[in-house]
N, C-alpha and C. Protein backbone atom coordinates (compact mmCIF):
# COMPACT_ATOMS: atom_id res chain seq x y z
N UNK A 1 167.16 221.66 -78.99
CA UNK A 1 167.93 221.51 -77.75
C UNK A 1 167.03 221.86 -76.56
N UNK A 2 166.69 220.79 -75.56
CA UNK A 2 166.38 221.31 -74.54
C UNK A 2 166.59 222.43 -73.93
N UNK A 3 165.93 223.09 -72.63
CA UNK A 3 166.43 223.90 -72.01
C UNK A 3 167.42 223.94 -71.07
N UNK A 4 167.41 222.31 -70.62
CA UNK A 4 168.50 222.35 -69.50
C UNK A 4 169.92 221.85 -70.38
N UNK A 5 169.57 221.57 -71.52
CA UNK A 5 170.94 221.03 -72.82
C UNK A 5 171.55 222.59 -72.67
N UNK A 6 170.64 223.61 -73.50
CA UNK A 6 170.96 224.68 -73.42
C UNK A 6 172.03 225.65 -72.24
N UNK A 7 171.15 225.45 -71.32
CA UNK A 7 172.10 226.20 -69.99
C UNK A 7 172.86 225.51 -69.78
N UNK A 8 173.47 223.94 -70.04
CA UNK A 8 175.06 223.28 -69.88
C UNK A 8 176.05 223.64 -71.35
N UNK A 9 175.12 223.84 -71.66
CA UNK A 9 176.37 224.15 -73.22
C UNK A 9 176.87 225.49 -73.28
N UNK A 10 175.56 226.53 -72.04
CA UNK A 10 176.29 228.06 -71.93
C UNK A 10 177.06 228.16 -71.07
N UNK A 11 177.03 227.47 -70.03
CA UNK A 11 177.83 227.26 -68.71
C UNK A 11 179.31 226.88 -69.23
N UNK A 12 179.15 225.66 -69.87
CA UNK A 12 180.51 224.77 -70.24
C UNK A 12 181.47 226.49 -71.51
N UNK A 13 180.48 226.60 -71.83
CA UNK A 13 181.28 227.87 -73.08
C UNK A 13 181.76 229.17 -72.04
N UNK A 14 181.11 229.32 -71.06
CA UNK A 14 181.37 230.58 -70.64
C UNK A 14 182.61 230.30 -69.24
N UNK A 15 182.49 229.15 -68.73
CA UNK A 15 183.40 228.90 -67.93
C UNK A 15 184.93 229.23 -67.96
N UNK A 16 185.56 229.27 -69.46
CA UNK A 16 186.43 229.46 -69.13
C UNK A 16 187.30 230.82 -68.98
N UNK A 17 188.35 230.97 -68.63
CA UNK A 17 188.75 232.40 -68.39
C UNK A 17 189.84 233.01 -69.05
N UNK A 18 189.75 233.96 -69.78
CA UNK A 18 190.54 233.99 -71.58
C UNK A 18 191.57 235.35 -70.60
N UNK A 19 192.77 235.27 -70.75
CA UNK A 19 193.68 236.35 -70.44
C UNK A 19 194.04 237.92 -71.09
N UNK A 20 194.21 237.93 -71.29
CA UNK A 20 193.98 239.94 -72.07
C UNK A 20 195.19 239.32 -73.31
N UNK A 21 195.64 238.34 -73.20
CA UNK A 21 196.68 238.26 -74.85
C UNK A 21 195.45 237.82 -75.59
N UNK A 22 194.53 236.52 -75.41
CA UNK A 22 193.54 236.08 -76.16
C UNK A 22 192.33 237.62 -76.46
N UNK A 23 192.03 238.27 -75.26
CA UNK A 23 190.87 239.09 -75.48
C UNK A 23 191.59 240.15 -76.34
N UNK A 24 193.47 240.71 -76.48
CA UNK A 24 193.23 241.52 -77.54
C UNK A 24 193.11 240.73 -79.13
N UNK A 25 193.24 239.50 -78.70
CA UNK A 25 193.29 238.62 -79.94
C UNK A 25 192.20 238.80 -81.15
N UNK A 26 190.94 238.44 -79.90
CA UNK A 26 189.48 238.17 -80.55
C UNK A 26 189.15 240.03 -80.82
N UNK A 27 189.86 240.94 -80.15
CA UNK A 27 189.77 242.35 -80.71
C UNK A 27 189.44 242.80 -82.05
N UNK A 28 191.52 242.26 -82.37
CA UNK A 28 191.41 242.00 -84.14
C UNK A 28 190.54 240.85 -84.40
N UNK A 29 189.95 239.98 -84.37
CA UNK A 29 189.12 239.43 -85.01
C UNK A 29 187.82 239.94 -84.95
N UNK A 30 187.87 240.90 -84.44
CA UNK A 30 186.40 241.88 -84.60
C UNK A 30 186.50 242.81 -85.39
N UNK A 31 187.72 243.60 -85.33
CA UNK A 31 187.83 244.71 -85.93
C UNK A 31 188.24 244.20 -87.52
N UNK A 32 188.30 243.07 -88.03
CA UNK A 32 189.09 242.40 -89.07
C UNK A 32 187.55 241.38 -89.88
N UNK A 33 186.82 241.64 -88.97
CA UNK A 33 185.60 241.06 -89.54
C UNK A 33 185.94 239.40 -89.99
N UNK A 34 185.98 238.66 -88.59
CA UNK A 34 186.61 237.56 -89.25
C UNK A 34 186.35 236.76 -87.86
N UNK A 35 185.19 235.42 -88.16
CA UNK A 35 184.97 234.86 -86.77
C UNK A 35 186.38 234.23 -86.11
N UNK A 36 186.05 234.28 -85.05
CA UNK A 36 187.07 233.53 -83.74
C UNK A 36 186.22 232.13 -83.43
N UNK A 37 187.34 231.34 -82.89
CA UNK A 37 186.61 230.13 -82.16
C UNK A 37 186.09 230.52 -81.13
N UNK A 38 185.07 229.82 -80.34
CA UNK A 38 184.78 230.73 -79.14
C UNK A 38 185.46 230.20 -77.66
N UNK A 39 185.03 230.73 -76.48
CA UNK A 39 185.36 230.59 -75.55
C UNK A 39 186.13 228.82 -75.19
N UNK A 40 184.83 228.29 -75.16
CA UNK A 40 185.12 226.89 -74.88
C UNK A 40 186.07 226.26 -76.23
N UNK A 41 185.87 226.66 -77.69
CA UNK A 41 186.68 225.73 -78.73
C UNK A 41 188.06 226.31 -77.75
N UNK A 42 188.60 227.38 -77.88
CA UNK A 42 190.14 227.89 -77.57
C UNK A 42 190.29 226.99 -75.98
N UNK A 43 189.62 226.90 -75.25
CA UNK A 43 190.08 226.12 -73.98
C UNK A 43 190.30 224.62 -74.88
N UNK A 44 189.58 224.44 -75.48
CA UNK A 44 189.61 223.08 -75.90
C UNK A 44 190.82 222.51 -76.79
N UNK A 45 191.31 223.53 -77.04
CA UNK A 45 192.38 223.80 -77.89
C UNK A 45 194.00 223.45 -77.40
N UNK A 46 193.73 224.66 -76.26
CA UNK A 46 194.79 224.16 -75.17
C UNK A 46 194.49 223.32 -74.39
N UNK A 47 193.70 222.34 -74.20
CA UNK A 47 194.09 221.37 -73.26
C UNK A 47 194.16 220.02 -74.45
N UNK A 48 193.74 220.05 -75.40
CA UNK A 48 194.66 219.27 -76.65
C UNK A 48 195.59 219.11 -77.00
N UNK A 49 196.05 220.24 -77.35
CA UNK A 49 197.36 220.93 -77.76
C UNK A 49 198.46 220.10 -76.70
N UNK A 50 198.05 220.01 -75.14
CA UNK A 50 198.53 220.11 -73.83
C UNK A 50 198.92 218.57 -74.07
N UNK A 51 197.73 217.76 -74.24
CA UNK A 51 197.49 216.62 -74.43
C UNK A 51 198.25 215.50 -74.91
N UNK A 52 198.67 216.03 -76.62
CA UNK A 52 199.05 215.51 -77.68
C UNK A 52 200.42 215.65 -77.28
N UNK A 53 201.13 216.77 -76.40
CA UNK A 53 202.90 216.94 -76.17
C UNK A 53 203.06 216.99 -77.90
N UNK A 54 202.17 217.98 -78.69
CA UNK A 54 202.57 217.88 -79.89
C UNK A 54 203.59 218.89 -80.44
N UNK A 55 204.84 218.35 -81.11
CA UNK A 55 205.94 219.55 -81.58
C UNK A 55 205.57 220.22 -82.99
N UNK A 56 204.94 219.35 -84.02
CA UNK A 56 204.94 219.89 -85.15
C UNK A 56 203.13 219.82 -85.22
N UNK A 57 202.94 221.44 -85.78
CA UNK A 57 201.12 221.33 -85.92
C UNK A 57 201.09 222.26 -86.73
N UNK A 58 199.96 222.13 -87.53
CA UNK A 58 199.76 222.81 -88.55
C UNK A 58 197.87 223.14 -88.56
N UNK A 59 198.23 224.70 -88.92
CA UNK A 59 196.52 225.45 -88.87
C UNK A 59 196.32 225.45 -90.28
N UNK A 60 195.10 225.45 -90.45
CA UNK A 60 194.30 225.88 -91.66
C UNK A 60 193.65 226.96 -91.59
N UNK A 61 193.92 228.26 -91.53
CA UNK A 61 192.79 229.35 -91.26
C UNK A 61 193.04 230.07 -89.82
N UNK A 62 193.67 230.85 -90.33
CA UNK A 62 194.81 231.29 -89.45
C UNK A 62 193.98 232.25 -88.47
N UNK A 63 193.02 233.13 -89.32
CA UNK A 63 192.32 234.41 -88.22
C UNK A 63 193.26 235.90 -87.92
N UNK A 64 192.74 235.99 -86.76
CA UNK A 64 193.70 236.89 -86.01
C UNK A 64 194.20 236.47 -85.12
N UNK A 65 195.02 234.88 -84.98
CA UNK A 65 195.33 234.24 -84.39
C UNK A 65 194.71 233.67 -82.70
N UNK A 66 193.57 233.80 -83.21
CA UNK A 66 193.06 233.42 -81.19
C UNK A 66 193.26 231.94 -81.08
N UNK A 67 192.88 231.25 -82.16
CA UNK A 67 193.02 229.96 -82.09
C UNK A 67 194.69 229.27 -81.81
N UNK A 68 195.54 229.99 -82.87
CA UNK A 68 196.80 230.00 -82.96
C UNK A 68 197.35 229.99 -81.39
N UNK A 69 197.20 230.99 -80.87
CA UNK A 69 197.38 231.68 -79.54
C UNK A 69 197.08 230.33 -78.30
N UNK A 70 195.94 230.00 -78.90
CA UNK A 70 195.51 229.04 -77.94
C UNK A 70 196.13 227.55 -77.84
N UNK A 71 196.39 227.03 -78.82
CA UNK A 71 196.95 225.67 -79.36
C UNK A 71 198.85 226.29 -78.41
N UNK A 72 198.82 227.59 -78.65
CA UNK A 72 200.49 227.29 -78.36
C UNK A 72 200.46 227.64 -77.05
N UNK A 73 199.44 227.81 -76.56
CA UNK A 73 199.36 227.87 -74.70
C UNK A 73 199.47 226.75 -74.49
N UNK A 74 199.17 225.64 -74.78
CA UNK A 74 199.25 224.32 -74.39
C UNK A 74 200.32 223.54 -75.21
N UNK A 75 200.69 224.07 -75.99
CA UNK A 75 202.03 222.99 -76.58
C UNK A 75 203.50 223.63 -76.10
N UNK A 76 204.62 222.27 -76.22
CA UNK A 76 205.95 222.33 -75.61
C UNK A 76 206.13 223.58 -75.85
N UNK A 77 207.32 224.21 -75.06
CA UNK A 77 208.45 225.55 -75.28
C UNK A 77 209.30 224.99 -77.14
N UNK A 78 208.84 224.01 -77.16
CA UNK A 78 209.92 223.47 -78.48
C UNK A 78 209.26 223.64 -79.55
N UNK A 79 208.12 223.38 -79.56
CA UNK A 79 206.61 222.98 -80.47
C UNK A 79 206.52 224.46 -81.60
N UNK A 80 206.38 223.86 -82.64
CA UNK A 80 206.39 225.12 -84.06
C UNK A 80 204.72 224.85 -84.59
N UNK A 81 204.31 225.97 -84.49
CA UNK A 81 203.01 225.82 -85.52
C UNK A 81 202.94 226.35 -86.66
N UNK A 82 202.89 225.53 -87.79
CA UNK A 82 202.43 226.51 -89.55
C UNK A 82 201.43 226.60 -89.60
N UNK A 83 200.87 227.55 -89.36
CA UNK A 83 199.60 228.39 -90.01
C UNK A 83 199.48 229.29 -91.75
N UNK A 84 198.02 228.85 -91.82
CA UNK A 84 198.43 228.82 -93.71
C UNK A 84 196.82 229.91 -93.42
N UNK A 85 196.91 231.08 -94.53
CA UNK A 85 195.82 231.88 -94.40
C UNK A 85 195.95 232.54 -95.66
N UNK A 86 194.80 232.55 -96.54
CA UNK A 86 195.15 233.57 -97.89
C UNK A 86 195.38 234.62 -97.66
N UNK A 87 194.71 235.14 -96.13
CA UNK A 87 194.75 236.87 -96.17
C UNK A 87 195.67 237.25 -95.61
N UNK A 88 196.42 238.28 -96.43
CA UNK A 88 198.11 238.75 -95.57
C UNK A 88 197.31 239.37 -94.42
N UNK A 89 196.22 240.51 -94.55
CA UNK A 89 196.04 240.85 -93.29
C UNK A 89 195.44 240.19 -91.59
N UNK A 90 195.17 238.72 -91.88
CA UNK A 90 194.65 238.03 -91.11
C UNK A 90 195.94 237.28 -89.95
N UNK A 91 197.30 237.27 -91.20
CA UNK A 91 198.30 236.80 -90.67
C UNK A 91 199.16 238.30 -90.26
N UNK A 92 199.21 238.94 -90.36
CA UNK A 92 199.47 240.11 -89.92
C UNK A 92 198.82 240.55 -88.79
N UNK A 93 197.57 240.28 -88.34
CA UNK A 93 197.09 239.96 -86.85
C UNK A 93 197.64 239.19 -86.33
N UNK A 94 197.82 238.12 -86.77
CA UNK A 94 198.41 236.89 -85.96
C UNK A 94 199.64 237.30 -85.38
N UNK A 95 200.13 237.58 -85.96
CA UNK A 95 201.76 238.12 -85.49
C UNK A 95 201.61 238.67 -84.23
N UNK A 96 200.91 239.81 -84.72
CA UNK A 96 200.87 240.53 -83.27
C UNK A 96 200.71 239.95 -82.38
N UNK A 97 199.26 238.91 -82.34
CA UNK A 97 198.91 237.69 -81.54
C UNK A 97 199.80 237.11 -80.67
N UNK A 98 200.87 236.71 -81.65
CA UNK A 98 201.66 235.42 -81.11
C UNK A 98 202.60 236.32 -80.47
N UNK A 99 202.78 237.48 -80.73
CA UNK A 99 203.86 238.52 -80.25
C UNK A 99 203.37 238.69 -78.64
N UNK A 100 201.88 239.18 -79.05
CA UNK A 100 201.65 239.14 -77.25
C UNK A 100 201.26 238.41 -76.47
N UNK A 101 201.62 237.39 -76.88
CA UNK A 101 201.73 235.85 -76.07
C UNK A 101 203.35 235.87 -75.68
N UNK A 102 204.28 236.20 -76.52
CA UNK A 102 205.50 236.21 -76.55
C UNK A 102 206.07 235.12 -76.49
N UNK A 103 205.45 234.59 -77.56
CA UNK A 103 206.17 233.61 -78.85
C UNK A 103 207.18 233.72 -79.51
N UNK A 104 208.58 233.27 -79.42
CA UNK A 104 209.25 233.40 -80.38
C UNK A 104 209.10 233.62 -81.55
N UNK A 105 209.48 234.07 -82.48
CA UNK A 105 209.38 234.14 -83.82
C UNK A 105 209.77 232.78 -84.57
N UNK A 106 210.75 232.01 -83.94
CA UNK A 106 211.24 230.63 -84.81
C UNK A 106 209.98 229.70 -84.19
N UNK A 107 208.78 229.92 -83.90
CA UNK A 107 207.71 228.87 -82.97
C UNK A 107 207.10 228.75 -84.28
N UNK A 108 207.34 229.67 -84.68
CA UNK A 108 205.81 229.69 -85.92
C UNK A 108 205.66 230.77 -87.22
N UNK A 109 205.34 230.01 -87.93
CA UNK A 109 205.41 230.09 -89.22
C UNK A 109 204.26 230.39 -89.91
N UNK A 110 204.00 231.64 -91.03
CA UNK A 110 202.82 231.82 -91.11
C UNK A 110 202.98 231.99 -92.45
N UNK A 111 202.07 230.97 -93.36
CA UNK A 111 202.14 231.00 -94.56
C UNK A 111 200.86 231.62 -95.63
N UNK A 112 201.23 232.52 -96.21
CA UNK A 112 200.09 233.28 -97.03
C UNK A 112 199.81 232.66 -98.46
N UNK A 113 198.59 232.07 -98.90
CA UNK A 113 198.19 231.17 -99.78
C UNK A 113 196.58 230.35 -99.66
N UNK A 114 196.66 229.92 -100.47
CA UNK A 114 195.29 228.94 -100.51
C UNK A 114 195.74 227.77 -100.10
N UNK A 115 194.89 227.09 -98.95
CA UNK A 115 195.61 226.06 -97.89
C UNK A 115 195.44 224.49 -99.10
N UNK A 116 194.17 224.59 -100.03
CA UNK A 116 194.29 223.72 -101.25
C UNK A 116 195.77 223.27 -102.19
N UNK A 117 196.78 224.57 -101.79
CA UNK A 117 197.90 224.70 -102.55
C UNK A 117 199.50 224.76 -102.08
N UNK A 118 199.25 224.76 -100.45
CA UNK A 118 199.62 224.87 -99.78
C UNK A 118 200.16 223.29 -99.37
N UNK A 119 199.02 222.67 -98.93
CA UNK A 119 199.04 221.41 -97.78
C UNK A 119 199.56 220.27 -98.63
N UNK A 120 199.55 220.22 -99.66
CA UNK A 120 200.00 219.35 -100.79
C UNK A 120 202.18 219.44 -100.80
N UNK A 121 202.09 220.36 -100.46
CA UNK A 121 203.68 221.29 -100.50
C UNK A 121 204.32 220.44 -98.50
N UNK A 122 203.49 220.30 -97.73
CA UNK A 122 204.19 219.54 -96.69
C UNK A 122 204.18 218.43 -96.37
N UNK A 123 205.47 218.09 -95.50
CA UNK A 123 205.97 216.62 -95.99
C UNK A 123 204.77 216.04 -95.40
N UNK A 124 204.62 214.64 -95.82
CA UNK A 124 203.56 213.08 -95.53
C UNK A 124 204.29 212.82 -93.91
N UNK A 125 203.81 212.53 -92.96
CA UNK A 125 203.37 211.99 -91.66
C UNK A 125 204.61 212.81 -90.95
N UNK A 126 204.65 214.04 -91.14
CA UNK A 126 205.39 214.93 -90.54
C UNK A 126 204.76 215.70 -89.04
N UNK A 127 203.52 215.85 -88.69
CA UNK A 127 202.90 216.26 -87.84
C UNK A 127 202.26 216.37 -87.26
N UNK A 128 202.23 216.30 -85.65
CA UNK A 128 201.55 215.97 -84.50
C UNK A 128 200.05 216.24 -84.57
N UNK A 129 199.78 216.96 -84.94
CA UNK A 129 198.32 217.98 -84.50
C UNK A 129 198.51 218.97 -85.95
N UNK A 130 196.52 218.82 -86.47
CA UNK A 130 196.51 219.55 -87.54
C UNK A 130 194.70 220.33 -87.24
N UNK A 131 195.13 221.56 -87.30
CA UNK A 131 193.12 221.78 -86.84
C UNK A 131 193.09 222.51 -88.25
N UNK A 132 191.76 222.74 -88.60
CA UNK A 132 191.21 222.89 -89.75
C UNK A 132 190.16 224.11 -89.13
N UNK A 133 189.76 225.05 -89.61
CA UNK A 133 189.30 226.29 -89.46
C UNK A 133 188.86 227.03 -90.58
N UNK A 134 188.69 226.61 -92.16
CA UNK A 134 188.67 227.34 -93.03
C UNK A 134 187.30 227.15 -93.74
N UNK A 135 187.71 227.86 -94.86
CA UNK A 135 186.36 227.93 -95.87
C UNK A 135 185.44 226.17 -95.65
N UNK A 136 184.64 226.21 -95.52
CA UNK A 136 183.76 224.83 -95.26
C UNK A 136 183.52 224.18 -96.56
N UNK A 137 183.28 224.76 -97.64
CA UNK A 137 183.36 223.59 -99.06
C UNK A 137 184.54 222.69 -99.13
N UNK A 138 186.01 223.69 -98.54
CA UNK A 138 187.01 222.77 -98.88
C UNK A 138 187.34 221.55 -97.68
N UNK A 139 186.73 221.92 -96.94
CA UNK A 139 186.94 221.09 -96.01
C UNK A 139 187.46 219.76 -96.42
N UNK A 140 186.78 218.76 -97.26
CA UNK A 140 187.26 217.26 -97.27
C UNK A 140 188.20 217.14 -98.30
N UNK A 141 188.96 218.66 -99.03
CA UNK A 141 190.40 218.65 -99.72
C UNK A 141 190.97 218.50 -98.44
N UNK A 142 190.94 219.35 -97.42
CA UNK A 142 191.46 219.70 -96.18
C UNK A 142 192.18 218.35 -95.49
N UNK A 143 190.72 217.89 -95.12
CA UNK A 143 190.85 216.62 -94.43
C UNK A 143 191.77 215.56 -94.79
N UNK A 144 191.83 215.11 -96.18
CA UNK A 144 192.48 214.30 -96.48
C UNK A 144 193.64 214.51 -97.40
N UNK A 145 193.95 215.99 -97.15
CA UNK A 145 195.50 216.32 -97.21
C UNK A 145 196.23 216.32 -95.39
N UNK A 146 195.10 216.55 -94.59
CA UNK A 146 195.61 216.54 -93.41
C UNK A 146 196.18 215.19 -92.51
N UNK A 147 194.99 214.36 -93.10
CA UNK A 147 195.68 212.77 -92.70
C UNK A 147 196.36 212.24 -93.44
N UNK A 148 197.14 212.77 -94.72
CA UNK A 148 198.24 212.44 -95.25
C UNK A 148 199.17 212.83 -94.55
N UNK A 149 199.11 214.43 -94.03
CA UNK A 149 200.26 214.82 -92.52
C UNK A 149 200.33 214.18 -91.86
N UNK A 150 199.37 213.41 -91.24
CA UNK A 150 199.37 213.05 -89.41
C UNK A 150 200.78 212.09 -89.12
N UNK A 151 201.16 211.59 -88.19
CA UNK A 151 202.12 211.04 -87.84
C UNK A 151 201.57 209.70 -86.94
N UNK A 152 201.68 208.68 -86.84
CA UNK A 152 201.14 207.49 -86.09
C UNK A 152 200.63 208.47 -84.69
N UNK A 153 199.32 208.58 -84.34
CA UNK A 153 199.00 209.19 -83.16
C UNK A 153 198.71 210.14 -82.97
N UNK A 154 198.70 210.90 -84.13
CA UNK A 154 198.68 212.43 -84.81
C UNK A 154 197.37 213.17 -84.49
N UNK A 155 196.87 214.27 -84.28
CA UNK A 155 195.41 214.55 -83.98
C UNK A 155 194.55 215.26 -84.86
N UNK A 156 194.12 214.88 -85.30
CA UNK A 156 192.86 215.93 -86.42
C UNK A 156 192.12 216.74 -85.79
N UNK A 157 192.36 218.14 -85.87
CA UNK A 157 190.69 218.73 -85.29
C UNK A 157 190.09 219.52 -86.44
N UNK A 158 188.87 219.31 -86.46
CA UNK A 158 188.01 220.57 -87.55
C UNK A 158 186.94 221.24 -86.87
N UNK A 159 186.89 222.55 -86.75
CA UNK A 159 186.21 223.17 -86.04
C UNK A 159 184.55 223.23 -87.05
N UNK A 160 183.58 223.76 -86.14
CA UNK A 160 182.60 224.03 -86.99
C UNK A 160 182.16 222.73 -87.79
N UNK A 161 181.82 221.77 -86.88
CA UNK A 161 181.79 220.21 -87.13
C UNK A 161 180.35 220.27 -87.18
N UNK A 162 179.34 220.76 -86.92
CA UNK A 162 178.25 220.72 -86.09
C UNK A 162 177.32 222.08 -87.43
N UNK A 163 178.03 222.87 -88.21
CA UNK A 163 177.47 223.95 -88.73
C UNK A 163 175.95 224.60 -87.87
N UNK A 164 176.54 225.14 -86.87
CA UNK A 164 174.87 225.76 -85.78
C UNK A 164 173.93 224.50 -86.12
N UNK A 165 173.83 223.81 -85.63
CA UNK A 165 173.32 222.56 -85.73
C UNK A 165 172.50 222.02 -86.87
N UNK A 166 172.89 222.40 -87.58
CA UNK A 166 172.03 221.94 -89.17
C UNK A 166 172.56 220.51 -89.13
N UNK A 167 174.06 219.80 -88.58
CA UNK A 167 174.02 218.81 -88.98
C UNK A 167 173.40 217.76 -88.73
N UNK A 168 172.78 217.63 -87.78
CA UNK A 168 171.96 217.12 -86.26
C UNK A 168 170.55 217.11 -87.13
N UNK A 169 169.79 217.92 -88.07
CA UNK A 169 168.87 218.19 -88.63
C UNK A 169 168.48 217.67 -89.77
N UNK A 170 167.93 216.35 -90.11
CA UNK A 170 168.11 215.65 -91.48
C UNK A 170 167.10 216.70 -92.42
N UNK A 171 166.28 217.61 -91.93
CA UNK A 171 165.91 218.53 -93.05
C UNK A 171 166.94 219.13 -93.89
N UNK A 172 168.05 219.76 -92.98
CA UNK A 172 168.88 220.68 -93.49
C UNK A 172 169.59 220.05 -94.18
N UNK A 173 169.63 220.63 -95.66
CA UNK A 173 171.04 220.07 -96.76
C UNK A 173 171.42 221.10 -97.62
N UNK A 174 171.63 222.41 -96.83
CA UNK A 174 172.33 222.74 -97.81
C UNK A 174 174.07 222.40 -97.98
N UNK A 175 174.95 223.27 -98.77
CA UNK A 175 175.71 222.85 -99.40
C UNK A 175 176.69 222.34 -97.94
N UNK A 176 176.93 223.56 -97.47
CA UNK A 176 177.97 223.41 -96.06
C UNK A 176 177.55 222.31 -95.09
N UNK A 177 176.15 222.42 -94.45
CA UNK A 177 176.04 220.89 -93.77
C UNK A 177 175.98 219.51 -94.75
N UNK A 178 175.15 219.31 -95.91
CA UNK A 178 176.00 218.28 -96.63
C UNK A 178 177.94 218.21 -96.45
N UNK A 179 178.28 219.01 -96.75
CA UNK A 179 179.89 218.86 -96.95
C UNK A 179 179.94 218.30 -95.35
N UNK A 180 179.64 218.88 -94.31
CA UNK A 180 179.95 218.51 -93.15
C UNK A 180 179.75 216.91 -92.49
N UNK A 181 178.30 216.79 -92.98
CA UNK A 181 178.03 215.45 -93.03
C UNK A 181 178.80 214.38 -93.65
N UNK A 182 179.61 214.81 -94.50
CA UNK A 182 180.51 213.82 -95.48
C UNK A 182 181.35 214.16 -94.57
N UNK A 183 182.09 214.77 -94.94
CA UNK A 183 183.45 214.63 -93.67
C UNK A 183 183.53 213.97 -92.58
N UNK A 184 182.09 213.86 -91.58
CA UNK A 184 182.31 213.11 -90.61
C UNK A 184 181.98 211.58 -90.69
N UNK A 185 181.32 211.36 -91.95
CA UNK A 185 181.32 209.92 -92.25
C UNK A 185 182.35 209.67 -92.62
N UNK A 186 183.32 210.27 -93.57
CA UNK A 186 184.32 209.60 -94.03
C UNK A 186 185.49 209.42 -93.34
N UNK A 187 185.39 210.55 -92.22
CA UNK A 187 186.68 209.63 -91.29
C UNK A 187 186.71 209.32 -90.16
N UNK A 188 184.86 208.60 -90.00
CA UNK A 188 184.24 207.54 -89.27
C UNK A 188 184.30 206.24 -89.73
N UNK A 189 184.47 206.29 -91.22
CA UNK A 189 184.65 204.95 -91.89
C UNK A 189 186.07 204.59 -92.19
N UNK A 190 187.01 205.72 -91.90
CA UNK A 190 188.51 205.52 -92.74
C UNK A 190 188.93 204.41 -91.36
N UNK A 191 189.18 203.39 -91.65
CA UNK A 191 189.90 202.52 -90.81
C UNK A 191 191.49 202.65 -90.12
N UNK A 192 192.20 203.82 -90.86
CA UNK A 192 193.09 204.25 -90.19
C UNK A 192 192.91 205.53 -88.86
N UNK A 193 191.89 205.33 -88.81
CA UNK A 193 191.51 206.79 -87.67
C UNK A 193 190.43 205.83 -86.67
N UNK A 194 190.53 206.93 -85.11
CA UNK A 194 189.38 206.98 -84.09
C UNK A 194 188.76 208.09 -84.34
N UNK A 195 187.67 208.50 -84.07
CA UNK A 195 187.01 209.36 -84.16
C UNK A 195 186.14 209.57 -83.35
N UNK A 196 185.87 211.08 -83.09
CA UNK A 196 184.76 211.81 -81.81
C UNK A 196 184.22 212.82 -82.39
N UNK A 197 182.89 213.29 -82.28
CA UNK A 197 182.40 214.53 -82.45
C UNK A 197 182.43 215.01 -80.92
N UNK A 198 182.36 216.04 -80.49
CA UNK A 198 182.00 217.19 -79.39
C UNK A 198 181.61 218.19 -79.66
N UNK A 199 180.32 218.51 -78.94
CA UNK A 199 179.80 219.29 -79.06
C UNK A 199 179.89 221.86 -78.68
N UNK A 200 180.97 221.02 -78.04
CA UNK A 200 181.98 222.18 -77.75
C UNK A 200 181.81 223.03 -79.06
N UNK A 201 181.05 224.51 -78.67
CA UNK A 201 181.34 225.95 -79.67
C UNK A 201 180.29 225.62 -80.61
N UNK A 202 181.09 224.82 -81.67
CA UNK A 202 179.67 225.04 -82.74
C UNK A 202 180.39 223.63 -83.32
N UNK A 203 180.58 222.52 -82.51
CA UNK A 203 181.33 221.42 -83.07
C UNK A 203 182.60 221.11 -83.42
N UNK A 204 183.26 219.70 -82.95
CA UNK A 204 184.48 219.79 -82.93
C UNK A 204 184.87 218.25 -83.54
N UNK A 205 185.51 218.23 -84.74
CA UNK A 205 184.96 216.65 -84.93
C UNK A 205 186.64 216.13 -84.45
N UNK A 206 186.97 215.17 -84.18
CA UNK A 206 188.48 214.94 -83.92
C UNK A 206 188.44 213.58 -84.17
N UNK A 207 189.86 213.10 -84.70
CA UNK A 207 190.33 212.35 -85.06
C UNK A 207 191.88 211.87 -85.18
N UNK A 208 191.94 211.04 -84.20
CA UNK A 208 193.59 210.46 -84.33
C UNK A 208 193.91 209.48 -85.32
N UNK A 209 195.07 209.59 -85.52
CA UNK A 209 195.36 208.45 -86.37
C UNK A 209 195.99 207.51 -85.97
N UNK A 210 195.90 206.01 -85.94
CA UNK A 210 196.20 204.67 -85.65
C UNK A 210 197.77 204.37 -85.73
């Protein structure tokens, strides 16, 4: 990356301005040992979220909800998000999260499990917006349990599209940028989807469905 690539990608990340519900958010995700999206993914989040006027969305990788937090800054007063996380204590942050956002409790739903075992269990073209956040091998179970969700118009996001730029790097193959590299071919080639990478955080691959 250039140098002047560099100082627009720190500028664009640092620009935006996170409120004390998100900063105690990314707290527990420090104290919980458990990355956050960063600055710019969570703006990017809510003005998606904002975007799509999406009611039904579903997380993969729940955190300590910063991401969570962020998607429901920008979606309707009506809008429910299921978030799916193996770790009770990750969703047990979240709560709090969404608590000090002051989220209803009927907004969102937080399901404890393996999202492999999980995403199979909700209904077919039930939902607006689906972001993906989890373990990176499973990713393309992920993916294409997720565009079995989508709804005509529906939005895919997967964070960590980009793996710190190994994908960009035809040296690099290990296991996670291979997996990454497949994922974004395959639903560059799926003819039921548009598709974008952005370079936002550490990559953002998105995809609507037709």
């Amino acid at each position: 990356m250039s140098a002047e690539k560099s100082a627009s990608w720190s500028y664009a990340e640092q620009l935006p301005t996170e409120d004390e519900v998100l900063l105690r958010a990314r707290e527990r995700s420090h104290e919980l040992g458990v990355p956050a999206v960063s600055t710019g993914v969570a703006a990017t989040l809510t003005v998606l979220a904002a975007a799509s006027k999406a009611q039904t969305v579903v997380e993969v990788g729940t955190g300590a909800g910063v991401s969570g937090v962020a998607l429901l800054a920008g979606l309707p007063g009506t809008a429910v998000l299921t978030t799916i996380d193996v770790d009770v204590d990750h969703l047990k942050a979240a709560r709090e999260s969404f608590a000090d956002a002051g989220v209803a409790t009927n907004r969102t739903r937080t399901i404890s499990g393996r999202a492999s075992q999980v995403l199979p269990r909700l209904t077919d073209g039930a939902y607006d917006l689906v972001f993906i956040d989890a373990d990176k091998p499973s990713t393309p179970t992920y993916v294409e349990q997720a565009t079995r969700l989508l709804k005509p118009a529906g939005l895919l996001i997967v964070n960590n599209a980009l793996n710190h730029d190994k994908v960009a790097n035809p040296a690099a193959r290990d296991e996670v940028t291979t997996v990454m590299r497949r994922v974004e071919r395959t639903l560059r080639e799926d003819e039921r989807l548009h598709t974008a990478l952005l370079s936002t955080g550490d990559g953002l691959l998105l995809a609507v469905r037709r």
